[in-house]
N, C-alpha and C. Protein backbone atom coordinates (compact mmCIF):
# COMPACT_ATOMS: atom_id res chain seq x y z
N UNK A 1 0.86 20.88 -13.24
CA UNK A 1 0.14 19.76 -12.67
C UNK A 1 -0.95 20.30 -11.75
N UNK A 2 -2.13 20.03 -12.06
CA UNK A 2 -2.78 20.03 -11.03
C UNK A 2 -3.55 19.43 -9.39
N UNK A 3 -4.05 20.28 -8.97
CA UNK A 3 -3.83 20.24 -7.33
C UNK A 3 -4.88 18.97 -7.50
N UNK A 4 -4.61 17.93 -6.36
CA UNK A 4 -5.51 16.80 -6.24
C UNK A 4 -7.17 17.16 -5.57
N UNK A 5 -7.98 16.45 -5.82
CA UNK A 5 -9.46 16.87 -5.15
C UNK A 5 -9.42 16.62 -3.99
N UNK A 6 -9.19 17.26 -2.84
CA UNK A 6 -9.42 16.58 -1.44
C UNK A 6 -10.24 15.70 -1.34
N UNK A 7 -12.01 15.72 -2.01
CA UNK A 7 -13.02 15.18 -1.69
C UNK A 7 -12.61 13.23 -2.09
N UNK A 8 -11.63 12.81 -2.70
CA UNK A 8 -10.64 12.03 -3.24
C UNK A 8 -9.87 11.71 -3.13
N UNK A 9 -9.27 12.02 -2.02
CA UNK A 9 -7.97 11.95 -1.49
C UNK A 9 -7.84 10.65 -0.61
N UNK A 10 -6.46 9.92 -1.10
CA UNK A 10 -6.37 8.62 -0.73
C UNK A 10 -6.77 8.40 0.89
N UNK A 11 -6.45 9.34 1.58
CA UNK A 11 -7.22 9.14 3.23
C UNK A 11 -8.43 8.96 3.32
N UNK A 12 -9.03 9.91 2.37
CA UNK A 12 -10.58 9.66 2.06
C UNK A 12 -11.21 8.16 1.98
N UNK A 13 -10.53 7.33 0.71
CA UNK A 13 -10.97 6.30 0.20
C UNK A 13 -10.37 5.52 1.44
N UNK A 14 -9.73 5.54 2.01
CA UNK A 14 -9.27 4.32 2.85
C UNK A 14 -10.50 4.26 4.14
N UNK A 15 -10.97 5.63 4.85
CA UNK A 15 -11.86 5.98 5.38
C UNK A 15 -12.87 5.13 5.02
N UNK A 16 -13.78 5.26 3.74
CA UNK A 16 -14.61 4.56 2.67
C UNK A 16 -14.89 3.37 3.33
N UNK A 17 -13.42 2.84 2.48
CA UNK A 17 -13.51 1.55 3.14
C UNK A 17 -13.72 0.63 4.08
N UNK A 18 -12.72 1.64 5.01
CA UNK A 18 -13.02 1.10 6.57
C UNK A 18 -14.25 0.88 7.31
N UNK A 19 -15.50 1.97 6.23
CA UNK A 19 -16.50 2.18 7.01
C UNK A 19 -17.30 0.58 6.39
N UNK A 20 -17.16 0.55 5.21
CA UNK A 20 -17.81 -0.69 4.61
C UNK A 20 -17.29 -2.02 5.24
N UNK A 21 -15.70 -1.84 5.49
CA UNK A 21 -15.47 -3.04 5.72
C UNK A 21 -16.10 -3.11 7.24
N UNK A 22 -16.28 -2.20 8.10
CA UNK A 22 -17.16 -2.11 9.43
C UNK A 22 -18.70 -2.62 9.45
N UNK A 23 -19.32 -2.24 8.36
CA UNK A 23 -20.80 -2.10 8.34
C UNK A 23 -20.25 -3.96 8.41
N UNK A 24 -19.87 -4.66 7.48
CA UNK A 24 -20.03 -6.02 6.87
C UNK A 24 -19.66 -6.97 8.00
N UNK A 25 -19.09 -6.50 8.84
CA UNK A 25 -18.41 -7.16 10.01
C UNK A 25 -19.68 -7.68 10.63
N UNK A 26 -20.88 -6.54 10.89
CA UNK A 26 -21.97 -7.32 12.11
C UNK A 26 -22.01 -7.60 13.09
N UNK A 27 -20.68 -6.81 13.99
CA UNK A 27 -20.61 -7.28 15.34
C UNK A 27 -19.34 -8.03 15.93
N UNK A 28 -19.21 -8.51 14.63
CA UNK A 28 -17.96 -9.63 14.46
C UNK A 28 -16.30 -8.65 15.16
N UNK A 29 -15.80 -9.72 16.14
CA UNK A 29 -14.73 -8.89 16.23
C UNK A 29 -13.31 -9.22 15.76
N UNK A 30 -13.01 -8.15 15.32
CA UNK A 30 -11.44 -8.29 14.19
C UNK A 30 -10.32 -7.97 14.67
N UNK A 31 -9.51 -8.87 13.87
CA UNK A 31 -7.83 -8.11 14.96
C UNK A 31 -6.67 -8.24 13.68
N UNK A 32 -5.59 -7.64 14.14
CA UNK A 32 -5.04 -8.04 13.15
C UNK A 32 -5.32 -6.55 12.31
N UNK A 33 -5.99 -5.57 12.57
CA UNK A 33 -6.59 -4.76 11.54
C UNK A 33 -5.35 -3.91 10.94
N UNK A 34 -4.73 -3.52 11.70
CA UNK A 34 -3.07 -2.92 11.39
C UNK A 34 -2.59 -3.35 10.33
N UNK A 35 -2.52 -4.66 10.08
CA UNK A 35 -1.55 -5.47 9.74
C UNK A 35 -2.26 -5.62 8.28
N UNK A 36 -3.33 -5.66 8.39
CA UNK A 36 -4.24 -5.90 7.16
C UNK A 36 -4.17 -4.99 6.20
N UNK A 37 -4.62 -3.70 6.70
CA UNK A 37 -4.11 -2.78 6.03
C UNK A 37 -2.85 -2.02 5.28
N UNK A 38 -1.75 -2.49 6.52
CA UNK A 38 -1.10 -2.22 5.55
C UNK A 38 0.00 -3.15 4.74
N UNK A 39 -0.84 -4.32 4.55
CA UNK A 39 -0.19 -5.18 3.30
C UNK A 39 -1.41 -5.21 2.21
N UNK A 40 -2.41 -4.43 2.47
CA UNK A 40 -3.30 -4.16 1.03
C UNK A 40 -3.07 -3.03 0.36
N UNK A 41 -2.45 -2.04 1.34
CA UNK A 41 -1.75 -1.32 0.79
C UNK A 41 -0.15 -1.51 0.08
N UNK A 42 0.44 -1.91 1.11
CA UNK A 42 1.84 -1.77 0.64
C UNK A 42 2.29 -2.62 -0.62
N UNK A 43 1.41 -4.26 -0.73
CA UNK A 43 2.10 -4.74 -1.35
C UNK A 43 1.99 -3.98 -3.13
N UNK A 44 0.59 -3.49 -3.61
CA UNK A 44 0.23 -2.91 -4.62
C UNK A 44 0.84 -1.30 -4.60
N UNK A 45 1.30 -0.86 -4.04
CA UNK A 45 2.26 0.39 -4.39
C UNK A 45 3.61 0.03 -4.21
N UNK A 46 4.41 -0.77 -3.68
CA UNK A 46 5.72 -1.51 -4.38
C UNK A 46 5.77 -1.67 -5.74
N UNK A 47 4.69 -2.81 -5.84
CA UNK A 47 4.54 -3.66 -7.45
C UNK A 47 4.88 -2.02 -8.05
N UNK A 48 3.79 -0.90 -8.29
CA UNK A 48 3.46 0.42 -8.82
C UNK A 48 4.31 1.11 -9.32
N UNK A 49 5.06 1.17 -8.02
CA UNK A 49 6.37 2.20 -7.82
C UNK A 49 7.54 1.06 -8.60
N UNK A 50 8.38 0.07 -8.47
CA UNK A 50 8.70 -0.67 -9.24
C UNK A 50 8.30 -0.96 -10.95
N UNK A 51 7.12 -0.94 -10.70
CA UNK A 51 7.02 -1.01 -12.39
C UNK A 51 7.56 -0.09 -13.15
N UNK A 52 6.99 1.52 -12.31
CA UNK A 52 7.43 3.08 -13.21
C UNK A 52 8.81 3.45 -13.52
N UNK A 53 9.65 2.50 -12.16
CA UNK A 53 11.15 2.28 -12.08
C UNK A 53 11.58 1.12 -13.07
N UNK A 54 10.76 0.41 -13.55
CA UNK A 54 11.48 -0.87 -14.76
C UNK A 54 12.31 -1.52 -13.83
N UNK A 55 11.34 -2.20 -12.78
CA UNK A 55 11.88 -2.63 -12.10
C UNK A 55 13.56 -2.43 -11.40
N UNK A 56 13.86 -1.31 -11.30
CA UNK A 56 15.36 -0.99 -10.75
C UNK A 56 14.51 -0.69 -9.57
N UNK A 57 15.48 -1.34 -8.06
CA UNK A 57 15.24 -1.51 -6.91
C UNK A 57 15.99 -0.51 -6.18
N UNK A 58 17.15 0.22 -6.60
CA UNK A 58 17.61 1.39 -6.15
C UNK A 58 16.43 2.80 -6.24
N UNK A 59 16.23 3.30 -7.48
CA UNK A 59 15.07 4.09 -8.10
C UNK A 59 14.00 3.71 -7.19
N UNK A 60 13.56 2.86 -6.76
CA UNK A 60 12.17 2.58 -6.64
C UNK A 60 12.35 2.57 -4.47
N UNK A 61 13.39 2.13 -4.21
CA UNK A 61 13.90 2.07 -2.57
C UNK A 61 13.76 4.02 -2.35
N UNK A 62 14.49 4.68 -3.35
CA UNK A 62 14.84 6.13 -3.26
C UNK A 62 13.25 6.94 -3.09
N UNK A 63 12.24 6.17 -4.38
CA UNK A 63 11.14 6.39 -4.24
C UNK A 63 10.19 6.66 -3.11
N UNK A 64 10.22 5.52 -2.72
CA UNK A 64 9.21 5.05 -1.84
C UNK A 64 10.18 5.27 -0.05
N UNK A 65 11.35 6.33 0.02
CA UNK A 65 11.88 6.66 1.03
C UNK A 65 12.53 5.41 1.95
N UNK A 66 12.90 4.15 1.50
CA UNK A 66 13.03 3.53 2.24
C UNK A 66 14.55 2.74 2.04
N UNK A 67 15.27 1.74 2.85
CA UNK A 67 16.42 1.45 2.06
C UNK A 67 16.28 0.46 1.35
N UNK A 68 17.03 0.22 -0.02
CA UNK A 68 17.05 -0.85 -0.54
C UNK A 68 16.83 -2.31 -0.04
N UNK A 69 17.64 -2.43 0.95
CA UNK A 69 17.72 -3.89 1.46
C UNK A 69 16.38 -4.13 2.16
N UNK A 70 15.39 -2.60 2.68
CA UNK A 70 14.22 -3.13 3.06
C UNK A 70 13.16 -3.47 2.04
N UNK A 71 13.51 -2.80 1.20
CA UNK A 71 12.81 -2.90 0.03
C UNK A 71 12.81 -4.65 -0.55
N UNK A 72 13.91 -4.66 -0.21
CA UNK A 72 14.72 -6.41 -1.10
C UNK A 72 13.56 -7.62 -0.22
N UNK A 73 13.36 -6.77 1.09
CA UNK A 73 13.35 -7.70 2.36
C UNK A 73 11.31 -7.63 2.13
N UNK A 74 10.37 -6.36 1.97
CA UNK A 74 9.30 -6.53 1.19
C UNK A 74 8.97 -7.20 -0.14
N UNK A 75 10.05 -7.12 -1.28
CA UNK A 75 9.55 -8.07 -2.22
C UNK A 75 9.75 -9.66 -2.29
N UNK A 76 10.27 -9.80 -1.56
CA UNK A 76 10.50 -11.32 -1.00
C UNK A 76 8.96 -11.61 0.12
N UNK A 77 8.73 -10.77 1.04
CA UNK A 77 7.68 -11.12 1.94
C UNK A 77 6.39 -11.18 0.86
N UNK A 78 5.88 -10.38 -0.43
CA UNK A 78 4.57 -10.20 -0.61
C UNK A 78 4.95 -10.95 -2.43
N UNK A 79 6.25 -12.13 -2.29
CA UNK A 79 6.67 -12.73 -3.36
C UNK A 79 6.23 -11.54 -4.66
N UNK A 80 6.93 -10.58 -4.98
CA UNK A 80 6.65 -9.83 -5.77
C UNK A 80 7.80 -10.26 -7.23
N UNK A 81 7.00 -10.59 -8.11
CA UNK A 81 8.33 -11.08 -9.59
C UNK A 81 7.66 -9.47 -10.16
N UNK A 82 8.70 -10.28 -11.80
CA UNK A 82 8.41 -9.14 -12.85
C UNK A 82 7.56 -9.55 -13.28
């Protein structure tokens, strides 16, 4: 397997973003930014990690380092089906 491109690297793109989603702001002040982020993140790498697992919630809790029941307790918050 090969080594990932730093110049690409998911810190990178989130960076990216932040800067765009900054420029678009205009002054405007935001809150909440924590929180934003990481349910644009989290909820689309659950779904991810779950899918590659066929949906098994043990596999996919083991995955993503966390316990099942929190796992149970995120796909209920970001209503995640099959």
């Amino acid at each position: 397997m090969s080594q990932p491109d730093p110049s690409n690297s998911l810190s990178k793109q989130v960076t990216q973003t932040l800067e765009v989603y900054f420029e678009t702001l205009q002054d405007t002040q935001t809150c909440d930014l924590y929180e934003m982020v990481i349910q644009q993140v989290e909820k689309p790498l659950i779904e991810f990690v779950l899918e590659k697992h066929n949906h098994n919630q043990t596999q996919t809790a083991q995955t993503l380092g966390i316990n099942r029941n929190t796992l149970r307790k995120k796909i209920q918050k970001y209503n995640i089906t099959k």
